[in-house]
Protein backbone atom coordinates (compact mmCIF):
# COMPACT_ATOMS: atom_id res chain seq x y z
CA UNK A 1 84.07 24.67 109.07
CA UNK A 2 82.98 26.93 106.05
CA UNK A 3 79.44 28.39 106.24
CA UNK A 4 77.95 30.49 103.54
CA UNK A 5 78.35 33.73 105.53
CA UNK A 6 82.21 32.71 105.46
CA UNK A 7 82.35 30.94 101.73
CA UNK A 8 84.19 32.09 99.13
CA UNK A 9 82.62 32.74 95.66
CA UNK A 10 84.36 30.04 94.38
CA UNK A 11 83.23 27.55 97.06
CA UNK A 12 79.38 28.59 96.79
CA UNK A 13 80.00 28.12 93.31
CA UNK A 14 81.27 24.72 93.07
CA UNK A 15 78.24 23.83 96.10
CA UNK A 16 76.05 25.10 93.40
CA UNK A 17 77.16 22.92 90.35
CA UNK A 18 76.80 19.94 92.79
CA UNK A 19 73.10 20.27 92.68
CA UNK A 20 70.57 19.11 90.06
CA UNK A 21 70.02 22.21 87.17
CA UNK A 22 66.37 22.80 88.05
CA UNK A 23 67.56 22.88 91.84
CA UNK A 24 70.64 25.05 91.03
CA UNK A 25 67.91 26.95 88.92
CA UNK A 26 65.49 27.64 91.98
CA UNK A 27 68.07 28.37 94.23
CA UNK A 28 69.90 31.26 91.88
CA UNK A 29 66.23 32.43 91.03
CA UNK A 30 65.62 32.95 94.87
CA UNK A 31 68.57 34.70 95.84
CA UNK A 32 68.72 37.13 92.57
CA UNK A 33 65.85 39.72 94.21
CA UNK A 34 67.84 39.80 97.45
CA UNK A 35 71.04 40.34 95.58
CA UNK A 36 69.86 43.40 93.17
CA UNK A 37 67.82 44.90 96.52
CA UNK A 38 71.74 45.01 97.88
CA UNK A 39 73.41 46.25 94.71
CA UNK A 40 73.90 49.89 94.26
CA UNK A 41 72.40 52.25 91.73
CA UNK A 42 72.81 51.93 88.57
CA UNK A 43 76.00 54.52 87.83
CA UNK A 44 75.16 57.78 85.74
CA UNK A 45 76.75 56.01 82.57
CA UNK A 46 74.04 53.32 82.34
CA UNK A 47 71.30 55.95 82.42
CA UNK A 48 73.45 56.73 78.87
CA UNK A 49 71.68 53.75 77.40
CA UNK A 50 68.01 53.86 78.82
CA UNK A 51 67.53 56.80 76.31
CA UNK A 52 65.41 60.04 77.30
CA UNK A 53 61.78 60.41 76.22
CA UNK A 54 60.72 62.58 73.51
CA UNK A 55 59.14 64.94 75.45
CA UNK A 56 62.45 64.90 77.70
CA UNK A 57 64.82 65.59 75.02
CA UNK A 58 62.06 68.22 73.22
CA UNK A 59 63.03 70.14 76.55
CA UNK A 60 66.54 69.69 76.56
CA UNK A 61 66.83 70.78 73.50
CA UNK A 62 64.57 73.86 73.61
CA UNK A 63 62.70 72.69 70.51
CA UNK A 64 60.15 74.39 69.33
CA UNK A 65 57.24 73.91 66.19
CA UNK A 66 58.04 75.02 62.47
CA UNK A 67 55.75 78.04 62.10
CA UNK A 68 57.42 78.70 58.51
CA UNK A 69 57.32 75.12 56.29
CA UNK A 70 58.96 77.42 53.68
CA UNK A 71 61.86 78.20 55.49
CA UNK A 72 61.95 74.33 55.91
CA UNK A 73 62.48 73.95 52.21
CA UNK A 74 65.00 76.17 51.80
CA UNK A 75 68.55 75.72 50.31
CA UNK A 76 67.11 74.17 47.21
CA UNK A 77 65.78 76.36 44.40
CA UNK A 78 62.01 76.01 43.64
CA UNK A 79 62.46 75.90 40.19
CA UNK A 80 64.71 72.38 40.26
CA UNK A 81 63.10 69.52 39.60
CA UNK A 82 63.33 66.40 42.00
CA UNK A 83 65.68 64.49 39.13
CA UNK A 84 67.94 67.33 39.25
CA UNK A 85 67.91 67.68 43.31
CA UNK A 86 68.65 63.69 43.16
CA UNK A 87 71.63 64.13 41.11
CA UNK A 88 73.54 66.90 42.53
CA UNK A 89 72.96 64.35 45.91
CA UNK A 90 74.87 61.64 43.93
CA UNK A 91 77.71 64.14 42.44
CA UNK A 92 78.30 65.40 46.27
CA UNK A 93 78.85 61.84 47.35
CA UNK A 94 80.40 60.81 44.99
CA UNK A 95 83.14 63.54 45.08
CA UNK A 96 83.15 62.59 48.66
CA UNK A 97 84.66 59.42 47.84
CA UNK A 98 87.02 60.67 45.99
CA UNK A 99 90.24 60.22 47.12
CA UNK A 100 92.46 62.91 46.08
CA UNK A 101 95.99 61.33 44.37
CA UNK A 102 98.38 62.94 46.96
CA UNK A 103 96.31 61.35 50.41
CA UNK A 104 97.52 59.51 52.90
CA UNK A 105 94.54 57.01 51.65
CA UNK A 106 95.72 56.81 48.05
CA UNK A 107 97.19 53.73 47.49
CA UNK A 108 100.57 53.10 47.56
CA UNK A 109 103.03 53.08 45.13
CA UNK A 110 106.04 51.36 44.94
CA UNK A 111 109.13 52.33 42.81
């Protein structure tokens, strides 16, 4: 005779699907605490997607406050206007996406 100490997944499975949902329900909702008390802890990898807390990563990362906002805004001259910072943005990406006629990516020609 099978008991559940000796049943197989399969078999507690298929004694589960025998009962009413709202029974099958209750019975899977009272065994789930038991079964994650039993189950180990969570690997290293899973801590991967909790995600650290800002002051955690602040740490990690030996952060530390802007003192200088200047130095902030540097690599743009201060006599630019916005317009003209906008555009050289758009000429750099767009030269990005230029694919040059000799690439692998260029498409292909056929003779």
């Amino acid at each position: 005779m099978t008991t559940l100490a000796t049943a197989t997944p399969d078999t507690v499975l298929t004694l589960l699907r025998r009962l009413p949902p709202r029974e099958r329900l209750r019975v899977v909702a009272q065994a789930l605490p038991e079964l994650e008390r039993e189950l180990p802890a969570a690997p290293a990898a899973m801590n991967f997607w909790r995600g650290a807390s800002m002051q955690a990563l602040i740490e990690q990362q030996n952060v530390r406050p802007a003192n200088d906002f200047d130095a902030l805004l540097s690599g743009w001259p201060p006599d630019e206007s916005i317009d003209d910072f906008a555009q050289a943005v758009r000429e750099s990406r767009q030269q990005n996406l230029t694919v040059p006629q000799n690439s692998l990516l260029s498409p292909l020609r056929y003779t």
